[in-house]
N, C-alpha and C. Protein backbone atom coordinates (compact mmCIF):
# COMPACT_ATOMS: atom_id res chain seq x y z
N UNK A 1 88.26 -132.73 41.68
CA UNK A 1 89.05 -133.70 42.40
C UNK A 1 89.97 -134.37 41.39
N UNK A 2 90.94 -133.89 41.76
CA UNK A 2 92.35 -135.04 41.08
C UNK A 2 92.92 -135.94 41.60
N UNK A 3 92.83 -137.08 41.35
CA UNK A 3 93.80 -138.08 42.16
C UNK A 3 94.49 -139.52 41.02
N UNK A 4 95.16 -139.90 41.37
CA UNK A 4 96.68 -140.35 40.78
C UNK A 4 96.26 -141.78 40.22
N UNK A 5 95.05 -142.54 41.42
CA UNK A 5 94.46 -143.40 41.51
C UNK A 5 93.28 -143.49 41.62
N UNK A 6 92.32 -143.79 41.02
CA UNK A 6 91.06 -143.45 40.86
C UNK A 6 89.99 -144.41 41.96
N UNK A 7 89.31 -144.07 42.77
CA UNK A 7 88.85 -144.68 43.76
C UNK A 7 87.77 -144.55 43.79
N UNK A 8 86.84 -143.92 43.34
CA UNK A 8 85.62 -143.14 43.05
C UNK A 8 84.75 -144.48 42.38
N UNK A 9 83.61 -143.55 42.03
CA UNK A 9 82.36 -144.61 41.64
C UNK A 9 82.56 -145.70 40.20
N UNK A 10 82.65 -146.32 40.04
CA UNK A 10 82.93 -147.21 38.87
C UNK A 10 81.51 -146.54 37.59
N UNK A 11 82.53 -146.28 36.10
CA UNK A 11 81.62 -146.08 35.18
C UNK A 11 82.07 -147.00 33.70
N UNK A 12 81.18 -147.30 33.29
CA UNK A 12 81.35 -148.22 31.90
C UNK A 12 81.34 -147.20 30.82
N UNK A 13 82.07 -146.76 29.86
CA UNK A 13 82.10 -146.09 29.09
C UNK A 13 81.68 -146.77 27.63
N UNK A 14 80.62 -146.67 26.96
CA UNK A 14 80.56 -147.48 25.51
C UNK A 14 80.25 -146.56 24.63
N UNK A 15 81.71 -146.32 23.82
CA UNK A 15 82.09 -145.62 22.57
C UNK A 15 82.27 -146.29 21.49
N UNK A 16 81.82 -146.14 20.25
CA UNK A 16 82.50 -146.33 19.15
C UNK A 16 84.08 -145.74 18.57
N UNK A 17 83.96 -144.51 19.02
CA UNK A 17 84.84 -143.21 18.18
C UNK A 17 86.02 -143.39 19.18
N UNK A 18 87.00 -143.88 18.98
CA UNK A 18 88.24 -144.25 19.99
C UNK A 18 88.59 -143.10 20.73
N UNK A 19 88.67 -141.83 19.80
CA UNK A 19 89.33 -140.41 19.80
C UNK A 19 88.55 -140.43 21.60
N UNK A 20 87.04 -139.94 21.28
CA UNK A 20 86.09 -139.74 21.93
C UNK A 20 85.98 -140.76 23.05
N UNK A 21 86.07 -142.11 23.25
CA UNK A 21 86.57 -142.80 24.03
C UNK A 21 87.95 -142.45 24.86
N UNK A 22 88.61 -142.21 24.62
CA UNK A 22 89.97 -141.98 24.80
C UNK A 22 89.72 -140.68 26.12
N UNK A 23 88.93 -139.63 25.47
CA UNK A 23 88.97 -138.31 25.83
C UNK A 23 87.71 -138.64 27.03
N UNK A 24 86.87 -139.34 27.26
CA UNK A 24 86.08 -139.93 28.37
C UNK A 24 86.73 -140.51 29.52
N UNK A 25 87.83 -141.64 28.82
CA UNK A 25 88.25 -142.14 29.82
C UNK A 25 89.44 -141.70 30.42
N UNK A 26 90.10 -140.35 29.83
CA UNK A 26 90.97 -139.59 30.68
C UNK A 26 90.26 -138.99 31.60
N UNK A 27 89.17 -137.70 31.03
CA UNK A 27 88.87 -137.25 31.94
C UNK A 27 87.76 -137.75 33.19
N UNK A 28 87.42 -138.90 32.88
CA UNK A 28 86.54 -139.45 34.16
C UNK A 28 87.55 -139.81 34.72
N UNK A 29 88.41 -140.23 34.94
CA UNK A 29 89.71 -140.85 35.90
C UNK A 29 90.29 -139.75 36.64
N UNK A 30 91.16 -138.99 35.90
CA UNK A 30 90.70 -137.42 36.51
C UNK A 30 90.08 -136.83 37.67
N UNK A 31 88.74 -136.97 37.29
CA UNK A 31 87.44 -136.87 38.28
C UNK A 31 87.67 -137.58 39.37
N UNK A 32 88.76 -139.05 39.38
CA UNK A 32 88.22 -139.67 40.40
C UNK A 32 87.69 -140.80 40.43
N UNK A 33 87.22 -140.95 38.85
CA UNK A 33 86.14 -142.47 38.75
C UNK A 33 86.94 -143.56 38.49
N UNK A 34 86.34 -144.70 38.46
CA UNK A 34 86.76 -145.53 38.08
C UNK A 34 86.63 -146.17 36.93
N UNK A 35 87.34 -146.20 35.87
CA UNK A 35 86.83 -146.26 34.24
C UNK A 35 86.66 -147.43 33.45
N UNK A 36 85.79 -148.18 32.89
CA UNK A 36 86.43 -149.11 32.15
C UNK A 36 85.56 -148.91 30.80
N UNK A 37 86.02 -149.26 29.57
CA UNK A 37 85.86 -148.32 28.24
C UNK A 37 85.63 -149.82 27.37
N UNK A 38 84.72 -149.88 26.24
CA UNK A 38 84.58 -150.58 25.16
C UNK A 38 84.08 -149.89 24.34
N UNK A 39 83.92 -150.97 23.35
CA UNK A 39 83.36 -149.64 21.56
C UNK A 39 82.52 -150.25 20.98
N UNK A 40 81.56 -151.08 21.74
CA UNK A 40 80.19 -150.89 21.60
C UNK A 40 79.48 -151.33 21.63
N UNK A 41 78.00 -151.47 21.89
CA UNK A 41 76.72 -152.00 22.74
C UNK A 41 77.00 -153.73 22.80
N UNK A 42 77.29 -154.27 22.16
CA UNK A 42 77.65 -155.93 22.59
C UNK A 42 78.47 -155.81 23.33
N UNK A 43 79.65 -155.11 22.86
CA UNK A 43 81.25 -155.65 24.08
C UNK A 43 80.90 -154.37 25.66
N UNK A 44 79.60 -153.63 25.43
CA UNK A 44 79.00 -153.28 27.02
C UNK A 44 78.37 -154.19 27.71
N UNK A 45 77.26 -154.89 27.03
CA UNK A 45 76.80 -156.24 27.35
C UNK A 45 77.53 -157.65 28.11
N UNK A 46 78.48 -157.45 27.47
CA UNK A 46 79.51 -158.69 27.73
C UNK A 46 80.30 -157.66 29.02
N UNK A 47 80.73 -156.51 28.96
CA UNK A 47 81.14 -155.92 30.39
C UNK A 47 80.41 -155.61 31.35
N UNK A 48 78.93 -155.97 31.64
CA UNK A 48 78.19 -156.02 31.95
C UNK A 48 78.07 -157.10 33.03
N UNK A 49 78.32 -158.70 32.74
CA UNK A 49 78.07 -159.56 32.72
C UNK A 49 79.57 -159.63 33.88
N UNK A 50 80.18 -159.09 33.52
CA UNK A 50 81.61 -159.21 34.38
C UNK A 50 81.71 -158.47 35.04
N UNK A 51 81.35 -157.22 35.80
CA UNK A 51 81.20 -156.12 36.36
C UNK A 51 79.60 -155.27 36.19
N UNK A 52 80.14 -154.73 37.55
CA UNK A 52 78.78 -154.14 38.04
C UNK A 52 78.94 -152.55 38.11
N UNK A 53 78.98 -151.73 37.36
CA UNK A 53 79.66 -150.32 37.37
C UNK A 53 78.01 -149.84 38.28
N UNK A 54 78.79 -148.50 38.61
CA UNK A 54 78.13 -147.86 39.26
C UNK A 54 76.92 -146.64 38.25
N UNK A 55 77.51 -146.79 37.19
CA UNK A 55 76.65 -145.72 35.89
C UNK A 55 77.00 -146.22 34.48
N UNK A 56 76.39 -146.51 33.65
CA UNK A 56 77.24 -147.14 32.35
C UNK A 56 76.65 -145.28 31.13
N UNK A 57 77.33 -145.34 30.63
CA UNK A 57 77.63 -143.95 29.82
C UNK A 57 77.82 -144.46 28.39
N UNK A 58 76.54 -144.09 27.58
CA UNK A 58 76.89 -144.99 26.50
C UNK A 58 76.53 -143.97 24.98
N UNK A 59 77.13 -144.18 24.06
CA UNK A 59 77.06 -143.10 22.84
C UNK A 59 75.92 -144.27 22.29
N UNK A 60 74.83 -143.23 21.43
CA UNK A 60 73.69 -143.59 20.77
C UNK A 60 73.55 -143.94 19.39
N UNK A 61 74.77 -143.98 18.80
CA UNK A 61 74.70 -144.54 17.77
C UNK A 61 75.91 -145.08 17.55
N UNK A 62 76.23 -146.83 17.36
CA UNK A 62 77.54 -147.35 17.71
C UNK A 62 76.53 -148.94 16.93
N UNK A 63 77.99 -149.03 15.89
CA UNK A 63 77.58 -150.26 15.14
C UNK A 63 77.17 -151.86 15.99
N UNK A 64 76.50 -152.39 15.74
CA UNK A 64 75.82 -153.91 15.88
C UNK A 64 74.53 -153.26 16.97
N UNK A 65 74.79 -152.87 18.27
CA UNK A 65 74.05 -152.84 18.91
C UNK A 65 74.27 -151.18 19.56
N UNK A 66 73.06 -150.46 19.43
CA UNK A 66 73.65 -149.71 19.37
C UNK A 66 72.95 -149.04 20.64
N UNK A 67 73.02 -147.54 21.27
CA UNK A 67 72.75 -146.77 22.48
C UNK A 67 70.81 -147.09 23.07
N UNK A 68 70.07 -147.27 22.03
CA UNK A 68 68.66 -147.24 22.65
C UNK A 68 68.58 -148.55 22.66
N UNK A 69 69.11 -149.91 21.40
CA UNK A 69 68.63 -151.37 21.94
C UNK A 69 69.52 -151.55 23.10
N UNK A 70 70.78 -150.84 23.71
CA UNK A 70 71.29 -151.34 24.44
C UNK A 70 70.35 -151.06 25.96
N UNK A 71 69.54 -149.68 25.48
CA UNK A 71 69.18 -149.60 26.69
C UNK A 71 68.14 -150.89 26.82
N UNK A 72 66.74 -150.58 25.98
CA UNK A 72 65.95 -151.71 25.88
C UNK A 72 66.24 -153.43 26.34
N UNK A 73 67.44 -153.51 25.82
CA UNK A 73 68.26 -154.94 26.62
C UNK A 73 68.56 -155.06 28.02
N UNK A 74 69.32 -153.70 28.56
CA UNK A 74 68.97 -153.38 30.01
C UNK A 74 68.01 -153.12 30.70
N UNK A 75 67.13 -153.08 30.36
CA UNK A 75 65.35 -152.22 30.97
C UNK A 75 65.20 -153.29 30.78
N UNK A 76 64.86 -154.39 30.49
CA UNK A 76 64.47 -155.74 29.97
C UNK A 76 64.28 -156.52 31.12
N UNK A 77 65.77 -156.20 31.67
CA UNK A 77 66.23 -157.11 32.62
C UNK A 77 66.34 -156.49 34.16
N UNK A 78 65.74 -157.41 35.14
CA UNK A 78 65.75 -156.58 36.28
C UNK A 78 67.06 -156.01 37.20
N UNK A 79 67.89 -157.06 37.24
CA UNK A 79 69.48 -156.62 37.40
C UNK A 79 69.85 -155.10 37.29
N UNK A 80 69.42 -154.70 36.44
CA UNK A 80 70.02 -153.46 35.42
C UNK A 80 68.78 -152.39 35.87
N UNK A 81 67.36 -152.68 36.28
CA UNK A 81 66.56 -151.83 36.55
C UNK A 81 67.07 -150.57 37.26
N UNK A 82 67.94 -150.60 37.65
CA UNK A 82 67.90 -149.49 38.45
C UNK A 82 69.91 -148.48 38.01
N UNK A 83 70.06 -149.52 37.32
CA UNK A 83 71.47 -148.81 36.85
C UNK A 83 71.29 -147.52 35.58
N UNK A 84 71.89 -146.82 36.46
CA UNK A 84 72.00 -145.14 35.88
C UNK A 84 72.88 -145.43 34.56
N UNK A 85 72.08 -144.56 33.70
CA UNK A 85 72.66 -144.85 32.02
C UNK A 85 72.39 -144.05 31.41
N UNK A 86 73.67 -142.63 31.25
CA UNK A 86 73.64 -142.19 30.53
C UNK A 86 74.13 -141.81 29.18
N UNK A 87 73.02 -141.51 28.59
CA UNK A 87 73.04 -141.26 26.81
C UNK A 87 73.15 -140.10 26.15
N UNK A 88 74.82 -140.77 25.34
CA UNK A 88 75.71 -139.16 25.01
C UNK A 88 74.85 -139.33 23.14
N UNK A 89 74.57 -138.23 22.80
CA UNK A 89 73.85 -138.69 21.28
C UNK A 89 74.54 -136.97 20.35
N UNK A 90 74.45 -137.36 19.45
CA UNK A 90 74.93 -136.18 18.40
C UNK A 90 73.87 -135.57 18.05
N UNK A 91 72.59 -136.48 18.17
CA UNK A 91 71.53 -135.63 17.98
C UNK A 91 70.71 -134.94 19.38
N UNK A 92 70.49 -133.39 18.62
CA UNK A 92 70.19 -132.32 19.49
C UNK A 92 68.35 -132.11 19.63
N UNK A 93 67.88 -132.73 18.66
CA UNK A 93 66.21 -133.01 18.44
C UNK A 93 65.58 -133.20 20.09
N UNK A 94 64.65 -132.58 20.31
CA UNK A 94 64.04 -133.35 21.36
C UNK A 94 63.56 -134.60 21.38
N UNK A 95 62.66 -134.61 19.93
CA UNK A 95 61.88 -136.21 20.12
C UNK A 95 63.22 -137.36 20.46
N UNK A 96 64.58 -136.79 19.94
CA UNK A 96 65.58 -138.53 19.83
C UNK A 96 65.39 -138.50 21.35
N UNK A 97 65.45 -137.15 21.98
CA UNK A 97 66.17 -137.42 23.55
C UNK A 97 64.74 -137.74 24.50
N UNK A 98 63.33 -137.49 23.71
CA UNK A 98 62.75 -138.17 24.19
C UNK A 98 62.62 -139.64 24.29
N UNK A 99 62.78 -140.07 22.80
CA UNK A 99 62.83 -141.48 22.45
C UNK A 99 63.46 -142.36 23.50
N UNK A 100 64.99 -141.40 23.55
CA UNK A 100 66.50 -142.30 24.67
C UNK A 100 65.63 -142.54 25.87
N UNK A 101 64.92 -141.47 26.59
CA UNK A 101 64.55 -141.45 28.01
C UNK A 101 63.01 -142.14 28.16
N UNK A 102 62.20 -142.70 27.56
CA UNK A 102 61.44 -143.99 27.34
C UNK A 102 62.07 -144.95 27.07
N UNK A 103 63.53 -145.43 25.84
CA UNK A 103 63.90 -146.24 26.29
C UNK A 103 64.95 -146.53 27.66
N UNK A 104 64.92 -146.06 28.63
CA UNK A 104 65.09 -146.29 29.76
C UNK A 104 66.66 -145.35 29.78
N UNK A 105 67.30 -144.64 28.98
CA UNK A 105 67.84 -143.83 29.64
C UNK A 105 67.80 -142.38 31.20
N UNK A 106 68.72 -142.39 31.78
CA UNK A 106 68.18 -141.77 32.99
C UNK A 106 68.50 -140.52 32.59
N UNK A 107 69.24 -140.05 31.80
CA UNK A 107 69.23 -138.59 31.45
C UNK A 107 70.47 -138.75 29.82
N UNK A 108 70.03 -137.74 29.22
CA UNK A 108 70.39 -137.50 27.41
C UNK A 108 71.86 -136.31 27.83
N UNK A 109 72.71 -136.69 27.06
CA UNK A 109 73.62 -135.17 27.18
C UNK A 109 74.21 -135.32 25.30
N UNK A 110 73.66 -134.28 24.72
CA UNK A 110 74.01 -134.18 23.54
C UNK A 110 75.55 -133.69 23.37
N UNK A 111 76.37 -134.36 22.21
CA UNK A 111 77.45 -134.35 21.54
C UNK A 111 77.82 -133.13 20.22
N UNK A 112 78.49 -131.85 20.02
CA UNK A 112 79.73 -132.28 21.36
C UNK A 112 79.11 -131.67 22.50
N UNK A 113 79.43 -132.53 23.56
CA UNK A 113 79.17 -131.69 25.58
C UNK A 113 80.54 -131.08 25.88
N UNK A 114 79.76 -130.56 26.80
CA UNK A 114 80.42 -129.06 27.72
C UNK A 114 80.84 -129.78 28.87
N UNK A 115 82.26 -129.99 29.32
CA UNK A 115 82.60 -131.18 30.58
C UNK A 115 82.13 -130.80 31.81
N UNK A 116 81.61 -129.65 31.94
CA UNK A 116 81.14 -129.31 33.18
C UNK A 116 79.37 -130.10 33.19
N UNK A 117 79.05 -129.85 31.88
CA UNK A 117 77.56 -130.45 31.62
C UNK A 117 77.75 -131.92 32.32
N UNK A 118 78.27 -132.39 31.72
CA UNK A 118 78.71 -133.50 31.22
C UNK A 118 79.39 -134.30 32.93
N UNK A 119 80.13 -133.49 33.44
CA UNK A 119 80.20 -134.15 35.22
C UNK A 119 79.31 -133.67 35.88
N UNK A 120 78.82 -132.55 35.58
CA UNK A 120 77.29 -132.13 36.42
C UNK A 120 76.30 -133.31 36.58
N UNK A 121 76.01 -133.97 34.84
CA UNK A 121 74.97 -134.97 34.87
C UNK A 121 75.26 -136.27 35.29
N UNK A 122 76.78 -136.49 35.43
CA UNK A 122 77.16 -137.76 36.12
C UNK A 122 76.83 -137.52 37.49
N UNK A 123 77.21 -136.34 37.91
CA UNK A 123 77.42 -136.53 39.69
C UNK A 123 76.15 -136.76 40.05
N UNK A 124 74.84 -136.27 39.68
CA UNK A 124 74.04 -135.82 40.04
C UNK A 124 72.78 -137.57 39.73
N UNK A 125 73.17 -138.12 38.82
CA UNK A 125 72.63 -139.41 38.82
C UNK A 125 73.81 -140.56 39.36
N UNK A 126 74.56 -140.45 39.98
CA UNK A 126 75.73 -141.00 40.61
C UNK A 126 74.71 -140.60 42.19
N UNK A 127 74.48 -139.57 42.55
CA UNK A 127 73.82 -139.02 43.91
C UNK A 127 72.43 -139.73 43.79
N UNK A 128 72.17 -140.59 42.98
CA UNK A 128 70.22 -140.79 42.81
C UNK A 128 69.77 -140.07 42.25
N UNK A 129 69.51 -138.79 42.09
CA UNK A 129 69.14 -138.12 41.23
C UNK A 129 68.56 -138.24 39.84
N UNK A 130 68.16 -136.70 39.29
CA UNK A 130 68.35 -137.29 37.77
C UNK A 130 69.49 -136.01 37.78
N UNK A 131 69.01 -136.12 35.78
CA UNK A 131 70.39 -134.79 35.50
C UNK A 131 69.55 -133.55 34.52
């Protein structure tokens, strides 16, 4: 789905790597979604607080606060219990992507992803689901 104006499900994007930011928030718009982008686990926190996205999408290692305390800060809090959060990580290890998904991530997509992976696991925890 392409459209001009993005009307679709609202997602929080929290990147460090601008490039990589940049290249998220084209192609989720693209898709359809609705995008809004920061660079990193505090300034998600603080977009948090101002909006209610429909999935927050967050890279796992990002200076001050970073992809697993951010989750832990969200799991914390009941608000957030149930908001879909997924965790993009460079590491390919199982134990990290176990680690992410105890700390309350809803599904891991390792870096670099495959964009089909990568909207597969949005749509599909966007639907309730997992991914």
């Amino acid at each position: 789905m392409s459209v001009g104006h993005p009307t679709g499900p609202s997602i929080l994007v929290a990147e460090d790597e601008p490039e990589i930011r940049a290249n998220l928030q084209r192609l989720l718009r693209l898709e359809g979604y609705r995008v809004s982008v920061v660079a990193d686990g505090r300034a998600a926190l603080a977009a948090l607080q101002a909006q209610r996205p429909d999935l927050l999408l967050t890279d796992a290692m990002m200076p001050e606060v970073d992809g697993e305390t951010l989750l832990r800060l969200l799991r914390a809090e009941a608000r957030y219990a149930s908001l879909p959060v997924l965790l993009l990580t460079a590491r390919a290890d199982t134990e990290d992507h176990a680690r992410a998904l105890q700390a309350g991530a809803s599904a891991v997509v390792t870096k670099p992803f495959q964009r089909a992976v990568l909207l597969d696991c949005i749509r599909g925890l966007l639907a309730g689901g997992s991914a």
